[in-house]
PDB file of N, CA and C in Angstrom:
ATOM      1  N   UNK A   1      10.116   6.802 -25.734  1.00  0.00           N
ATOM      2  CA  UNK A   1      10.351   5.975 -24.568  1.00  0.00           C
ATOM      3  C   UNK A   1       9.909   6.741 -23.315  1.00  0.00           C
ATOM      4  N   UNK A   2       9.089   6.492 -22.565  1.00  0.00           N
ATOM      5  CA  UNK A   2       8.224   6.374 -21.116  1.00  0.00           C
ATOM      6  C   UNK A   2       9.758   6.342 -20.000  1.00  0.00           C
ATOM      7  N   UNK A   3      10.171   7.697 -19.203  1.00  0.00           N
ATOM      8  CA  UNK A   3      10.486   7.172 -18.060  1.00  0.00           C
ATOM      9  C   UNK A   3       9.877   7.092 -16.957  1.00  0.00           C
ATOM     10  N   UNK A   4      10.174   6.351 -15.902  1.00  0.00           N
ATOM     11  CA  UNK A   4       9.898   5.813 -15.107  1.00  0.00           C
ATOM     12  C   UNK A   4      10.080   6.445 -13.499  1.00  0.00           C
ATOM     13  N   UNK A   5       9.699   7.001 -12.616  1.00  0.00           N
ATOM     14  CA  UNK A   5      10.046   7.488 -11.445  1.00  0.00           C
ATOM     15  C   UNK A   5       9.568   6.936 -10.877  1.00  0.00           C
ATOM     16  N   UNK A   6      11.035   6.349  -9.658  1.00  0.00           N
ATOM     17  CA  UNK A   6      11.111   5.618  -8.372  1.00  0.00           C
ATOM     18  C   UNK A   6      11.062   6.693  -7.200  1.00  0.00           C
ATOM     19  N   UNK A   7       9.672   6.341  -6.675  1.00  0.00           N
ATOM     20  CA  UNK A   7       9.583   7.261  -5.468  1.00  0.00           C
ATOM     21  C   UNK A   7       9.503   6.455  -4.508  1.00  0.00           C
ATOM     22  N   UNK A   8       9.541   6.952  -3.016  1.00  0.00           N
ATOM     23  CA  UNK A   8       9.452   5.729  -1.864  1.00  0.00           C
ATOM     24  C   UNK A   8       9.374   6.375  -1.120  1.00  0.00           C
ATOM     25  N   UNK A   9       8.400   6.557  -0.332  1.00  0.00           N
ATOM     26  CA  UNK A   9       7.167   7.204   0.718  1.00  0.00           C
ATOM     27  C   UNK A   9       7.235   5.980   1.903  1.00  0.00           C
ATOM     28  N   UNK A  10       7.189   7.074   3.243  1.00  0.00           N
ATOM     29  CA  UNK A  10       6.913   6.367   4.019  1.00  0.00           C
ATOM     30  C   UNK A  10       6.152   6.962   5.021  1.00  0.00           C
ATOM     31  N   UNK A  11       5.018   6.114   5.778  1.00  0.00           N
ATOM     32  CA  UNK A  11       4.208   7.090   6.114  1.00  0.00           C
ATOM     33  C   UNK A  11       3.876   6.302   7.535  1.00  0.00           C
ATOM     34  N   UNK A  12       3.886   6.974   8.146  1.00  0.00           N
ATOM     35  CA  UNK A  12       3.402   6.742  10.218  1.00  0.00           C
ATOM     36  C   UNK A  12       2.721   7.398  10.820  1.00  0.00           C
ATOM     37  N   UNK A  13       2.014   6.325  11.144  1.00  0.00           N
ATOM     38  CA  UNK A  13       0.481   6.546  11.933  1.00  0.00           C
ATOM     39  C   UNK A  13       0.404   6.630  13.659  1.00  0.00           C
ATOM     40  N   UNK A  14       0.330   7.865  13.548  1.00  0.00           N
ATOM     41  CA  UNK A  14       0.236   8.008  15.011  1.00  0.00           C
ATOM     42  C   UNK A  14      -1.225   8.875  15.920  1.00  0.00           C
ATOM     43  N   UNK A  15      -1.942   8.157  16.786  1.00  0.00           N
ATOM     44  CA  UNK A  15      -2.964   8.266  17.188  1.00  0.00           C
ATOM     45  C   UNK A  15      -2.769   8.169  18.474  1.00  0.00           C
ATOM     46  N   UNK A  16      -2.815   8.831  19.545  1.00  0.00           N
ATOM     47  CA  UNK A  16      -2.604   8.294  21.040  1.00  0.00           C
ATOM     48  C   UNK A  16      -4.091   8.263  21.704  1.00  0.00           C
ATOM     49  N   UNK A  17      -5.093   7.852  20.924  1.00  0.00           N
ATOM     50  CA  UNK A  17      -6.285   7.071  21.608  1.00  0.00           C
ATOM     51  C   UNK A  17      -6.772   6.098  20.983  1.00  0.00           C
ATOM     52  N   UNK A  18      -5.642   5.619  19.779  1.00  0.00           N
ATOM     53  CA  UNK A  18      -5.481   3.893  19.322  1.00  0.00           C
ATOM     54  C   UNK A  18      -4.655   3.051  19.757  1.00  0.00           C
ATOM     55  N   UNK A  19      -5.261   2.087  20.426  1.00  0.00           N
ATOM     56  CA  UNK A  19      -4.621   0.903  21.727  1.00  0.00           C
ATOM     57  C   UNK A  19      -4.049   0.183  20.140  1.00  0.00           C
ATOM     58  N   UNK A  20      -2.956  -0.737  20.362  1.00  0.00           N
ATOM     59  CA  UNK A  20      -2.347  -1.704  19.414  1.00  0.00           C
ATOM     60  C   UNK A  20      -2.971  -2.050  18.418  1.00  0.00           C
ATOM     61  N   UNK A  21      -4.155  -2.463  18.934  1.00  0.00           N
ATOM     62  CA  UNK A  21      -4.886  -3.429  17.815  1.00  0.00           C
ATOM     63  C   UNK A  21      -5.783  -2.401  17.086  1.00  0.00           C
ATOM     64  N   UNK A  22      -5.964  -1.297  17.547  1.00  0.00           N
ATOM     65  CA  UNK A  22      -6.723  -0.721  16.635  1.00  0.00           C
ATOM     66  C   UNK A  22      -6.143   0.334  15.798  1.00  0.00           C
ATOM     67  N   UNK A  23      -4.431   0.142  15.781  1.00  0.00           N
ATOM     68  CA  UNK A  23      -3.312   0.781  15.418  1.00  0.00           C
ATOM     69  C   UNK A  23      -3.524  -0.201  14.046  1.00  0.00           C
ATOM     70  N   UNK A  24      -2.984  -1.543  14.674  1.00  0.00           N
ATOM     71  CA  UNK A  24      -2.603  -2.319  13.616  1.00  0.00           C
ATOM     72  C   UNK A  24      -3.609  -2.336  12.457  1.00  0.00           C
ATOM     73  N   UNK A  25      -5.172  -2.565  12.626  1.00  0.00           N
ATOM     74  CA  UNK A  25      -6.079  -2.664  11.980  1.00  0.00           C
ATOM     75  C   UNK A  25      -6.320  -1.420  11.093  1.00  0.00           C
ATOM     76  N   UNK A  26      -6.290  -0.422  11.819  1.00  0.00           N
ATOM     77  CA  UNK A  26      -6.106   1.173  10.679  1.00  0.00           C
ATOM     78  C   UNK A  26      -4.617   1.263   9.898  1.00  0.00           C
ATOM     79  N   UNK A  27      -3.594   0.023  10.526  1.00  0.00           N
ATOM     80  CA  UNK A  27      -2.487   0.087   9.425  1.00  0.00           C
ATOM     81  C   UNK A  27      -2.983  -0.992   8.696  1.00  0.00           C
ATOM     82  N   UNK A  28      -3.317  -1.897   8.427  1.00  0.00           N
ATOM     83  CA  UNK A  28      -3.656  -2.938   7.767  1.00  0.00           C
ATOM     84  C   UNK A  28      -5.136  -2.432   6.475  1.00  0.00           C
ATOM     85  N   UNK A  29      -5.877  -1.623   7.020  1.00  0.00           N
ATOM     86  CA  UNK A  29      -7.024  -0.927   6.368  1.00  0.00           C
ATOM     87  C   UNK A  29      -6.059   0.177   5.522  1.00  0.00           C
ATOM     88  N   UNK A  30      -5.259   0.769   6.203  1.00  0.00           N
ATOM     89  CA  UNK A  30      -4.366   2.192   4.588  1.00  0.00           C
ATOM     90  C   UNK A  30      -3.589   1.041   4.124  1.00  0.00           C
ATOM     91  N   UNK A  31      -2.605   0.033   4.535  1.00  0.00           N
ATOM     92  CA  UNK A  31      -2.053  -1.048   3.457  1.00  0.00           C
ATOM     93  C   UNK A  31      -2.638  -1.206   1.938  1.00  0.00           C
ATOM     94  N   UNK A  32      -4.080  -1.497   2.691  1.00  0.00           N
ATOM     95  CA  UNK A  32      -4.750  -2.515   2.097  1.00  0.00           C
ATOM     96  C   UNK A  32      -5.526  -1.466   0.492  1.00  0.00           C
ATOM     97  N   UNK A  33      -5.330  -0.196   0.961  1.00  0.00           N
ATOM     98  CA  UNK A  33      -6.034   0.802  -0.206  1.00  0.00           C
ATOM     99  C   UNK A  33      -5.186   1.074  -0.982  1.00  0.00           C
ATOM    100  N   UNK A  34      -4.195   1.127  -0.064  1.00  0.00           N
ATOM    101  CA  UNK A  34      -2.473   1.448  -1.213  1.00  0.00           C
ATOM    102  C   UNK A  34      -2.155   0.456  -1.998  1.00  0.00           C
ATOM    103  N   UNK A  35      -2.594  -0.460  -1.608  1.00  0.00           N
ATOM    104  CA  UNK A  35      -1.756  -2.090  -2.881  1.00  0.00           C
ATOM    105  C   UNK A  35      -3.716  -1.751  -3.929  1.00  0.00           C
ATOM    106  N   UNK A  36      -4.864  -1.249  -3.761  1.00  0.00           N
ATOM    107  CA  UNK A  36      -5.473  -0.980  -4.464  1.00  0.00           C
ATOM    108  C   UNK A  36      -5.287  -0.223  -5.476  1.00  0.00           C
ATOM    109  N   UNK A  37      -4.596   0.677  -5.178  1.00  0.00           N
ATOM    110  CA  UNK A  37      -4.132   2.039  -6.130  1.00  0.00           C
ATOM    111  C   UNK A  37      -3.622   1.656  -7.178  1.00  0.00           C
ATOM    112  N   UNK A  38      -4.444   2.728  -8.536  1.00  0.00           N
ATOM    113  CA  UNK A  38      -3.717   2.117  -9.687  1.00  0.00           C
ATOM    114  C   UNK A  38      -2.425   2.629  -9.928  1.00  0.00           C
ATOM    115  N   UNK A  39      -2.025   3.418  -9.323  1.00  0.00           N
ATOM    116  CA  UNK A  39      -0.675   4.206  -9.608  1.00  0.00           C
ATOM    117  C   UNK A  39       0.396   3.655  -8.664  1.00  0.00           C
ATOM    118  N   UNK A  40       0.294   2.912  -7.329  1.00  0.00           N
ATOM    119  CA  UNK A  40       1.121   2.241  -6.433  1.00  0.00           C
ATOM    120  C   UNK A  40       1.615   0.512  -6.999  1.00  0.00           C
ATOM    121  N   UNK A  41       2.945   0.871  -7.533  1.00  0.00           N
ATOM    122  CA  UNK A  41       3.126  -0.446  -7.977  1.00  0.00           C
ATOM    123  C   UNK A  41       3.345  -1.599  -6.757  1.00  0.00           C
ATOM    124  N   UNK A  42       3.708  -1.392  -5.814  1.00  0.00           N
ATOM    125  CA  UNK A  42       4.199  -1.962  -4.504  1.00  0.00           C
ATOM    126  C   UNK A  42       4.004  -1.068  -3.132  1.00  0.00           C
ATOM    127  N   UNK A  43       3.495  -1.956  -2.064  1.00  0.00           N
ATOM    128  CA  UNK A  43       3.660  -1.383  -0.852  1.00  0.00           C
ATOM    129  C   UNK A  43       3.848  -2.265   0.234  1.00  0.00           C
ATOM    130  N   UNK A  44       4.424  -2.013   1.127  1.00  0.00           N
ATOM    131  CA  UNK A  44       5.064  -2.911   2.231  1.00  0.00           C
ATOM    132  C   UNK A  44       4.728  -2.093   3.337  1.00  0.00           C
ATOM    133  N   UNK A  45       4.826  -2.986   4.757  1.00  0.00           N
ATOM    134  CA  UNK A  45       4.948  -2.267   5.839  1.00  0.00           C
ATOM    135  C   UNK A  45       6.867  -2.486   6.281  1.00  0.00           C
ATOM    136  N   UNK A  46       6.970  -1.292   7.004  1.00  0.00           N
ATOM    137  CA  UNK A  46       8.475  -1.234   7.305  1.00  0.00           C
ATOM    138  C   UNK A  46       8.586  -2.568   8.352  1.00  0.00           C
ATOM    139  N   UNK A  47       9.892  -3.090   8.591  1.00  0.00           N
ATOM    140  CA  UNK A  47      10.307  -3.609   9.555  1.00  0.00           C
ATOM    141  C   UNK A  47      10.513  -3.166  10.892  1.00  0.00           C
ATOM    142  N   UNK A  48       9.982  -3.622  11.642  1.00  0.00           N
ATOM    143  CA  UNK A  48       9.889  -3.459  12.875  1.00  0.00           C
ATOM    144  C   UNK A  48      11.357  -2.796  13.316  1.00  0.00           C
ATOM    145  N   UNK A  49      12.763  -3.612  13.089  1.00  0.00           N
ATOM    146  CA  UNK A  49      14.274  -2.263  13.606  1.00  0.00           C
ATOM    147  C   UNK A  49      14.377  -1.167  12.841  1.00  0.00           C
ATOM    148  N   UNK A  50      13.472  -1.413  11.725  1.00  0.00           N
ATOM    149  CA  UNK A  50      13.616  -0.116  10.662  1.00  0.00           C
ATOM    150  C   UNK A  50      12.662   1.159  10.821  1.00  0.00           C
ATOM    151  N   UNK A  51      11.929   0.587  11.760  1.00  0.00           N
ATOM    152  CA  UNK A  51      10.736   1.421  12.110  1.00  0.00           C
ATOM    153  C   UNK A  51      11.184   3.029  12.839  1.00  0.00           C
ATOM    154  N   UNK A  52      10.854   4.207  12.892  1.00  0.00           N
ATOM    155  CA  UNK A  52      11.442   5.363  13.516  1.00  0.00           C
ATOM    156  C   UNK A  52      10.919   5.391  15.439  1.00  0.00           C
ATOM    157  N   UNK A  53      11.989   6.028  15.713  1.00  0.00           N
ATOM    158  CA  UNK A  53      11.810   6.109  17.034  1.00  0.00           C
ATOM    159  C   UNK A  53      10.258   6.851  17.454  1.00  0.00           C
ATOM    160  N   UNK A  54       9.762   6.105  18.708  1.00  0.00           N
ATOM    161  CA  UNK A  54       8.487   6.235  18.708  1.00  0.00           C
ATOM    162  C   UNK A  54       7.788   5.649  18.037  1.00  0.00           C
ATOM    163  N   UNK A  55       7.554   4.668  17.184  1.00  0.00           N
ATOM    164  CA  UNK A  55       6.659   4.369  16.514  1.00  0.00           C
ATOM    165  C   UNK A  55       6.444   2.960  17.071  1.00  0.00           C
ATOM    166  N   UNK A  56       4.846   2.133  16.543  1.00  0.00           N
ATOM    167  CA  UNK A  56       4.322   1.022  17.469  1.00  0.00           C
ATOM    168  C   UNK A  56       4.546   0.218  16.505  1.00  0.00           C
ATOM    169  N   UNK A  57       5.346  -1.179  16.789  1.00  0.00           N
ATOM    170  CA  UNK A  57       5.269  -2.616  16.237  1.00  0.00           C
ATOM    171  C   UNK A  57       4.354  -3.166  15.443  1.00  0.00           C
ATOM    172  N   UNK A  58       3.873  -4.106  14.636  1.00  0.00           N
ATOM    173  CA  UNK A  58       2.887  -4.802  14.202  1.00  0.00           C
ATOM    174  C   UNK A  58       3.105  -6.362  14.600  1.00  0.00           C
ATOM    175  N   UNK A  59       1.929  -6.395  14.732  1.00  0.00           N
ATOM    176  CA  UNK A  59       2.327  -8.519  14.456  1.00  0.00           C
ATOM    177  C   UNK A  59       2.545  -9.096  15.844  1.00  0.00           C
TER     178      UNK A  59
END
């Protein structure tokens, strides 16, 4: 029997010569490689109150 490890990574992108949208779009571009991955069963972006101090909104 195969066990299984639950890991949960969270990762923030911070650039201070990326305006919003080109925040959101380089978060939406690493999203988008991580739900590619054959080893990433799931990935989400955090919620905006869940988000850490300092960090920029989406959406």
């Amino acid at each position: 029997m195969t066990e299984q490890s639950n890991v949960r990574i969270a990762i923030a992108i911070k650039d201070s010569n990326l305006d919003n949208e080109e925040l959101q779009e380089a978060t939406q571009n690493l999203l988008e490689q991580i739900e590619e991955s054959e080893i990433v069963e799931t990935a989400d972006l955090v919620a905006v109150e869940q988000a850490p101090e300092g960090s920029k909104a989406l959406g």
